[in-house]
C-alpha atoms as a PDB file:
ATOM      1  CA  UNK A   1       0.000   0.000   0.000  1.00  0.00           C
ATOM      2  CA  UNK A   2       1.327   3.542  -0.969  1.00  0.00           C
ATOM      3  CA  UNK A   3      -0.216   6.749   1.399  1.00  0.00           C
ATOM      4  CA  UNK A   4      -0.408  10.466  -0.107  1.00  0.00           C
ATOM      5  CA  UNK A   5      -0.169  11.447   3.520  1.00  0.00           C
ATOM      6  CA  UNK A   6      -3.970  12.584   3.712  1.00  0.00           C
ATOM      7  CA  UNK A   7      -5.684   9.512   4.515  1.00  0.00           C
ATOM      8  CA  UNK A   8      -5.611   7.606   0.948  1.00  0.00           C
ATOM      9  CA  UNK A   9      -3.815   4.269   0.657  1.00  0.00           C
ATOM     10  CA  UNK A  10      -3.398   2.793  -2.776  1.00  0.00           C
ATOM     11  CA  UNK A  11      -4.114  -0.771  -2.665  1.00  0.00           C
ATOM     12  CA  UNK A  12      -2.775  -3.391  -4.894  1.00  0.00           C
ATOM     13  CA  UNK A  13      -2.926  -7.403  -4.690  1.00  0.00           C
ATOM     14  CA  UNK A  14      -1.972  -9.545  -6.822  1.00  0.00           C
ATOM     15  CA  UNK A  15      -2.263 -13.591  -7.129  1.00  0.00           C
ATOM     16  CA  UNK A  16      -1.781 -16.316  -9.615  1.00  0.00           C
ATOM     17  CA  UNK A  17      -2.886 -19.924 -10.862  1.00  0.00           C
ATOM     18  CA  UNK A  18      -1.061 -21.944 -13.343  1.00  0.00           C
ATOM     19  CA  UNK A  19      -4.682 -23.199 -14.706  1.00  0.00           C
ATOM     20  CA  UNK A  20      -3.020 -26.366 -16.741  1.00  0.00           C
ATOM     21  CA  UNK A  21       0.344 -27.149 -18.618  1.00  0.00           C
ATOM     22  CA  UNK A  22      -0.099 -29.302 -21.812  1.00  0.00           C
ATOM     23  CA  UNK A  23       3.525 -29.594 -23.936  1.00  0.00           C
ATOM     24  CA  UNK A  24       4.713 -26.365 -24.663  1.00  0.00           C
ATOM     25  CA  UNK A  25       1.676 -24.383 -23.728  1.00  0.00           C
ATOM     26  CA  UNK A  26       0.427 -23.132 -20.361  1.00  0.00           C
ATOM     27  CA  UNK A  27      -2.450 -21.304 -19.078  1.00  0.00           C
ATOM     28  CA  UNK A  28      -1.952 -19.005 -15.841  1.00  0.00           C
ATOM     29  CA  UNK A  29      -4.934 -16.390 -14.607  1.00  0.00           C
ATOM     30  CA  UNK A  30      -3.756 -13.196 -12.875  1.00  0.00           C
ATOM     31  CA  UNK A  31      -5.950 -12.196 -10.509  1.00  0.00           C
ATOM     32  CA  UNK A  32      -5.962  -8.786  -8.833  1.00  0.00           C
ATOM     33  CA  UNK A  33      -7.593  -6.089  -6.836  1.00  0.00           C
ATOM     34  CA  UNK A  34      -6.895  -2.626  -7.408  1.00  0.00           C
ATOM     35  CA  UNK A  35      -8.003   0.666  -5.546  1.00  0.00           C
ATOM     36  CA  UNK A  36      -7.607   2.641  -3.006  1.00  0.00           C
ATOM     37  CA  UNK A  37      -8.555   2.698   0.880  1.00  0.00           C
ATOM     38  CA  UNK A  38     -11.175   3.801   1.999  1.00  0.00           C
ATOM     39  CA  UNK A  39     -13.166   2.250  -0.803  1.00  0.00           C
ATOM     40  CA  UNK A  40     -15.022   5.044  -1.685  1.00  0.00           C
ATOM     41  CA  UNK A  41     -12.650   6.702  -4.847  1.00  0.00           C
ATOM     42  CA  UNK A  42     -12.482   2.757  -6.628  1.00  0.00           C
ATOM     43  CA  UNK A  43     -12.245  -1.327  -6.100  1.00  0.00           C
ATOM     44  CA  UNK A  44     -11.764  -3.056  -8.907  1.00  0.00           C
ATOM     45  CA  UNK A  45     -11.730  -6.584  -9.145  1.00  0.00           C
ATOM     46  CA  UNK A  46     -10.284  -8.144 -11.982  1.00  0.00           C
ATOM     47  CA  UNK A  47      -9.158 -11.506 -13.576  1.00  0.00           C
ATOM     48  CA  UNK A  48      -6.977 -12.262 -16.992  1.00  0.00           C
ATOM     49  CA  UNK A  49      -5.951 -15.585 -17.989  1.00  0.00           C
ATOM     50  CA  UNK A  50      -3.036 -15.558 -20.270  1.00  0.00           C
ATOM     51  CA  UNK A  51      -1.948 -18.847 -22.705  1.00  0.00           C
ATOM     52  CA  UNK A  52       1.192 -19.263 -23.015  1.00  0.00           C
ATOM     53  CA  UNK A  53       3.076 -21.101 -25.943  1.00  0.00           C
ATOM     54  CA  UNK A  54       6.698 -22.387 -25.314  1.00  0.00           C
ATOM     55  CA  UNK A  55       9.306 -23.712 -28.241  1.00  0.00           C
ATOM     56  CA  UNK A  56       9.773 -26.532 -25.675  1.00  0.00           C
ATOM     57  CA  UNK A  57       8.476 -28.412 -23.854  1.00  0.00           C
ATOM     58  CA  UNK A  58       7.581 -26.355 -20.277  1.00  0.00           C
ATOM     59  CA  UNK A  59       7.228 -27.729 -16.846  1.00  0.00           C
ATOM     60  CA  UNK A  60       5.887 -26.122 -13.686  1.00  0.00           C
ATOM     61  CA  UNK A  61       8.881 -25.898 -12.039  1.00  0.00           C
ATOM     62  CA  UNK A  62      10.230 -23.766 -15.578  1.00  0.00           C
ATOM     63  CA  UNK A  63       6.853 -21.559 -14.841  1.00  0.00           C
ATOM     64  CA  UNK A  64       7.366 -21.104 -11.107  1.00  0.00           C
ATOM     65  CA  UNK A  65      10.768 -19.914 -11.907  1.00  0.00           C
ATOM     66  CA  UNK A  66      10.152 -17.499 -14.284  1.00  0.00           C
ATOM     67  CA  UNK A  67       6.464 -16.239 -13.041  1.00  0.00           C
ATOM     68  CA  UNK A  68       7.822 -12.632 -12.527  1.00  0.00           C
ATOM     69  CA  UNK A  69       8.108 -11.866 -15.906  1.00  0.00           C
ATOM     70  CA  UNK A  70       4.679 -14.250 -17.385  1.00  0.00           C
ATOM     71  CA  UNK A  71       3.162 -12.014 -14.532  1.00  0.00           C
ATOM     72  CA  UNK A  72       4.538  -8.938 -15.535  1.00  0.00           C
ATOM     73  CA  UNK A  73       3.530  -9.582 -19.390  1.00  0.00           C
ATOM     74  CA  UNK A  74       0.262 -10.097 -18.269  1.00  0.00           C
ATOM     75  CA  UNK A  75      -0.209  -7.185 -15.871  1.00  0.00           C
ATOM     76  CA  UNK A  76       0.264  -4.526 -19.322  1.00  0.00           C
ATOM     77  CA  UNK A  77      -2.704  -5.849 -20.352  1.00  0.00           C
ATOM     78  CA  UNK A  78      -4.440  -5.860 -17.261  1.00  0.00           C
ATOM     79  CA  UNK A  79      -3.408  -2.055 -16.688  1.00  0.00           C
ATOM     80  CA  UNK A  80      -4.430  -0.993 -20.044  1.00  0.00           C
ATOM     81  CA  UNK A  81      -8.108  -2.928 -18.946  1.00  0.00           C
ATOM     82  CA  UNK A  82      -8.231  -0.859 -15.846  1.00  0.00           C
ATOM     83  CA  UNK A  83      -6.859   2.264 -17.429  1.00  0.00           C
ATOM     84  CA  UNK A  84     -10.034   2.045 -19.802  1.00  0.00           C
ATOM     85  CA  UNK A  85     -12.525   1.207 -17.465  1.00  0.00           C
ATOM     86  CA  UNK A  86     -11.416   3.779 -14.999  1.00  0.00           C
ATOM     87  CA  UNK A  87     -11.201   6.606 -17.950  1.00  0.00           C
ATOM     88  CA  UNK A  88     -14.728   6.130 -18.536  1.00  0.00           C
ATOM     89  CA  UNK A  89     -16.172   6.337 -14.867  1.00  0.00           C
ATOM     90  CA  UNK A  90     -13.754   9.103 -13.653  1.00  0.00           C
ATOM     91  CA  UNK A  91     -12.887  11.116 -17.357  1.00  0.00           C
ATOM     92  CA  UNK A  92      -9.279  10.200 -16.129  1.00  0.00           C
ATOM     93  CA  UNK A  93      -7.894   7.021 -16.684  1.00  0.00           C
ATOM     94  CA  UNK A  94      -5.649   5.478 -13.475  1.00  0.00           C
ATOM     95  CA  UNK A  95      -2.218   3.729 -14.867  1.00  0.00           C
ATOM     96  CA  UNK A  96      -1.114   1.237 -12.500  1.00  0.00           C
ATOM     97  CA  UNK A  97       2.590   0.281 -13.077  1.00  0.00           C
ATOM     98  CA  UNK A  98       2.560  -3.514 -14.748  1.00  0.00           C
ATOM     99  CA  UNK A  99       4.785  -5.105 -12.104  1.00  0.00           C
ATOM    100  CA  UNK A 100       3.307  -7.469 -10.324  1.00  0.00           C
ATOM    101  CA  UNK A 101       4.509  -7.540  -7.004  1.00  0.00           C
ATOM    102  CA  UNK A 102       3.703 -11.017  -5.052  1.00  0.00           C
ATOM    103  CA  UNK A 103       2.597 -11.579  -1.237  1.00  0.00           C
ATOM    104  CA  UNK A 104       4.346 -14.344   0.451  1.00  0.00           C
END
């Protein structure tokens, strides 16, 4: 969580599934929720799932250990999404950096 020192916490979460491996193709969804606290400015809840094709054979180990950046790919997209959706409700649309930063 970031504070502007007024009160306002931005809020992001981030969390992942590898959905199913088959070969040299993978499916992971990138869940997230983005706003701000208190609740009352924006929440938005929000799910991508991403498929992934490999020149090699991939195992879950090979995903696990490069997640960060499958993550990262998929959190442009989900920050142009909100960027959109956000530009339309508020005339101003809120860029969230795409790094996905996970909890442990």
């Amino acid at each position: 969580m970031i504070s502007d020192g007024k009160g306002v916490k931005l809020k992001e979460k981030f969390d992942y599934e590898i959905i199913g491996i088959n070969n040299n193709e993978a499916e992971i969804k990138l869940s997230a929720e983005i706003g701000f606290d208190p609740q009352k400015i924006f929440n938005i809840k929000i799910e991508l799932i991403g498929t992934f094709h490999f020149s090699e054979v991939i195992t879950e180990d090979k995903i696990k250990e490069n997640i960060s950046d499958l993550l990262n790919f998929m959190a442009s997209e989900m920050s142009f999404i909100v960027s959109f959706i956000t530009d339309k409700m508020f005339g101003k649309p809120y860029i969230f950096p795409p790094i996905v930063e996970l909890k442990e």
